[in-house]
N, C-alpha and C. Protein backbone atom coordinates (compact mmCIF):
# COMPACT_ATOMS: atom_id res chain seq x y z
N UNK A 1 0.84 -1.18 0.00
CA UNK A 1 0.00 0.00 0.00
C UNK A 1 0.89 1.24 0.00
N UNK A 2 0.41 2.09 -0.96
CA UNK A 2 1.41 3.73 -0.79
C UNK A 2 1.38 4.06 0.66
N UNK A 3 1.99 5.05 1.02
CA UNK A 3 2.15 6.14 1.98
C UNK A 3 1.50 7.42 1.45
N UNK A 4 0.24 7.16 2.36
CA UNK A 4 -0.64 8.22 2.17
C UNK A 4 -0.07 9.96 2.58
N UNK A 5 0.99 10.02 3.13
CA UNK A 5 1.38 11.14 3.64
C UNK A 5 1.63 11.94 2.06
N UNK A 6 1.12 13.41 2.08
CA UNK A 6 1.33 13.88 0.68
C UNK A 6 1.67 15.54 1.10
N UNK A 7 2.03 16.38 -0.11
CA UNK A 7 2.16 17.97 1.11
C UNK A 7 1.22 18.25 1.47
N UNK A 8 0.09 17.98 1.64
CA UNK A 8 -1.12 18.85 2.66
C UNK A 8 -0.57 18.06 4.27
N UNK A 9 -0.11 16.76 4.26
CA UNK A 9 0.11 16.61 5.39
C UNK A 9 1.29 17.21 6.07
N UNK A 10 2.75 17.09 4.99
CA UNK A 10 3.67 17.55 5.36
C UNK A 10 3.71 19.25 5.70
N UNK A 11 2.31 19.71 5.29
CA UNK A 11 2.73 21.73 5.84
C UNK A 11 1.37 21.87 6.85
N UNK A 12 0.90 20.47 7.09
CA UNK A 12 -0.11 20.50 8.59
C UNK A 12 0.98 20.01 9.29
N UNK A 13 1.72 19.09 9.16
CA UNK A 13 2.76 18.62 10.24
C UNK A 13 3.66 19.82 10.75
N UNK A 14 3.82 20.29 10.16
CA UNK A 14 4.52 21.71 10.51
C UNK A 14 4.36 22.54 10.89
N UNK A 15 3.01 22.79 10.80
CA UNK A 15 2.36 24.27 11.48
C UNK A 15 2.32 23.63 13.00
N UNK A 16 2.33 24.67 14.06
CA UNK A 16 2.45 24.35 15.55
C UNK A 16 0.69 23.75 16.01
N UNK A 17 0.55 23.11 16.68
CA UNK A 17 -0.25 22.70 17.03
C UNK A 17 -1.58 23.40 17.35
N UNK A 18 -1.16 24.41 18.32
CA UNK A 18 -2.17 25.63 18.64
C UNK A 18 -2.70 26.10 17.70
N UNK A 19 -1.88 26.58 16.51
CA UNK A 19 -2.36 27.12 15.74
C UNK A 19 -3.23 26.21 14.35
N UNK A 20 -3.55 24.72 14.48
CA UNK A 20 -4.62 24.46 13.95
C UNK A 20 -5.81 24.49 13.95
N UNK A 21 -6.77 24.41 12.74
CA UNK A 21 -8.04 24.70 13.10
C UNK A 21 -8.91 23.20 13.04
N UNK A 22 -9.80 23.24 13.82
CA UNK A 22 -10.21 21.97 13.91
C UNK A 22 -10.79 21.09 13.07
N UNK A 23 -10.87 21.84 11.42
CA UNK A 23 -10.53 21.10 10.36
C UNK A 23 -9.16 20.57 10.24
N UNK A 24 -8.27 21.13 10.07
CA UNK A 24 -7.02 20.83 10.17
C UNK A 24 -6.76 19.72 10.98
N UNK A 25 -7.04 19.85 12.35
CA UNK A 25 -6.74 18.91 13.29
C UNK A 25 -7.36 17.20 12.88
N UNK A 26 -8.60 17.73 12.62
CA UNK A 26 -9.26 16.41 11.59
C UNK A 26 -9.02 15.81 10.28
N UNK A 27 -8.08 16.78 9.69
CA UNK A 27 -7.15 15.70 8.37
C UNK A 27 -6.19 15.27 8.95
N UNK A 28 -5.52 15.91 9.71
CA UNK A 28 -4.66 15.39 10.74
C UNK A 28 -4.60 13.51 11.53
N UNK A 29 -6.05 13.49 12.28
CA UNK A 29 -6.42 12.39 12.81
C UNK A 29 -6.87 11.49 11.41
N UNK A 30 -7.14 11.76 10.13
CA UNK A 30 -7.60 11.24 9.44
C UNK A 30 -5.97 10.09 8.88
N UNK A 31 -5.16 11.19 8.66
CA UNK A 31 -4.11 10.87 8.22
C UNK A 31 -3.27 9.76 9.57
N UNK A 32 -3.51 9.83 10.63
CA UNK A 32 -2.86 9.11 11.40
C UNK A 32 -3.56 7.60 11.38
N UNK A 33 -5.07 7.68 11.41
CA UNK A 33 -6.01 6.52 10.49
C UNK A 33 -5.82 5.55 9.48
N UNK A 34 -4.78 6.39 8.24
CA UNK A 34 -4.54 5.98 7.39
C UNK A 34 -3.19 5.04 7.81
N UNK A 35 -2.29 5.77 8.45
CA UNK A 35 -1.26 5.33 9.01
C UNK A 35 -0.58 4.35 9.59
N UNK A 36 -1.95 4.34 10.74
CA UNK A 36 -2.48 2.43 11.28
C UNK A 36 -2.31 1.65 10.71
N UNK A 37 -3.38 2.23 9.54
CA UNK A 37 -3.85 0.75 8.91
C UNK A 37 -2.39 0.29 8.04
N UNK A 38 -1.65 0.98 7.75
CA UNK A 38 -0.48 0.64 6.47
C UNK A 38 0.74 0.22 7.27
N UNK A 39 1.19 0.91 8.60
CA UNK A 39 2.51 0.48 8.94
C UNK A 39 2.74 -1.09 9.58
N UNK A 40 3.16 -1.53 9.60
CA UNK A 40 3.08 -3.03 9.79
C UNK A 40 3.51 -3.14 10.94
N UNK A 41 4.57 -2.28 11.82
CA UNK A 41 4.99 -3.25 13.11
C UNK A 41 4.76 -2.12 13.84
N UNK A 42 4.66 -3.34 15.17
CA UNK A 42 3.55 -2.53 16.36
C UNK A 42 4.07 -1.36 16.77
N UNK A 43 5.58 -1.36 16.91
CA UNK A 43 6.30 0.22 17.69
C UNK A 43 5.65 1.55 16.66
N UNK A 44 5.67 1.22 15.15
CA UNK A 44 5.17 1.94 14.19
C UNK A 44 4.26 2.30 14.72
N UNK A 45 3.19 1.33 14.61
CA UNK A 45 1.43 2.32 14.65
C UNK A 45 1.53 3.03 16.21
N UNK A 46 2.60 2.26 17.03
CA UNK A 46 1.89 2.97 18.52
C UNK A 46 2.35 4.85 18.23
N UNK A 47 3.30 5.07 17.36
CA UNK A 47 3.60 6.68 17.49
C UNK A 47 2.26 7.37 16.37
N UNK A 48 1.65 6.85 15.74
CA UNK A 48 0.79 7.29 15.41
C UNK A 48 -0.29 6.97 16.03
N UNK A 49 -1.18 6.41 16.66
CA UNK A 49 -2.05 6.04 17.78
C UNK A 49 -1.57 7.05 19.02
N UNK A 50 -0.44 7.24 19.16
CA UNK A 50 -0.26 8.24 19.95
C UNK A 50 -0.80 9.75 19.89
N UNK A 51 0.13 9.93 18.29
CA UNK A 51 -0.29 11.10 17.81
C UNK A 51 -1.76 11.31 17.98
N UNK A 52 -2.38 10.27 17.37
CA UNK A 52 -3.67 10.49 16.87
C UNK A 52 -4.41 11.13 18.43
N UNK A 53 -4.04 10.19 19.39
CA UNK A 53 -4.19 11.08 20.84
C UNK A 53 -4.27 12.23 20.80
N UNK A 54 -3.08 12.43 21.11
CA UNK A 54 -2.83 13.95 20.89
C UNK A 54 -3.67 15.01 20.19
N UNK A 55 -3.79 14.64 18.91
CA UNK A 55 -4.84 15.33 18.27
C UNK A 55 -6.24 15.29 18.96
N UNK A 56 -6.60 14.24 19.28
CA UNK A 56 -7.97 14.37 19.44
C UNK A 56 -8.12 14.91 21.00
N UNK A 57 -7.18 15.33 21.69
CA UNK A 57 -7.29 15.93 22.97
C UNK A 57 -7.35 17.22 22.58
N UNK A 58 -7.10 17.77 20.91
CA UNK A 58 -6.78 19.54 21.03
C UNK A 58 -8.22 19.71 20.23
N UNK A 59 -8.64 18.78 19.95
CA UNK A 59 -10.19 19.30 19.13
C UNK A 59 -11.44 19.64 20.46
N UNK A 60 -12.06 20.63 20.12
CA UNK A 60 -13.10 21.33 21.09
C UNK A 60 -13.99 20.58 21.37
N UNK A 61 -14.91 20.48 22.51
CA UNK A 61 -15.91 19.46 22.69
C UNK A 61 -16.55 19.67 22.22
């Protein structure tokens, strides 16, 4: 399977966190989704499962 990572992810990965908007933050978690499903060994998905944390702690209730 490709690596879904493309530049919309690479200049969301970059912008500081705070300053996403909670669209943003949600291609974000989308892309860490994608991520799961493709990397094959477990240490892999846990930094994105992490991430994906992360993200979903900065989106508004």
């Amino acid at each position: 399977m490709n690596d879904p990572r493309d530049k919309r992810f690479h200049a969301l990965s970059k912008k500081d966190r705070s300053q996403l908007s909670p669209t943003e933050i949600a291609e974000l978690i989308s892309y860490c989704d994608r991520m799961i499903e493709i990397v094959p060994a477990k240490k892999g998905r846990r930094t994105w499962i992490e991430l994906r944390g992360e993200l979903e702690a900065l989106l508004p209730d």
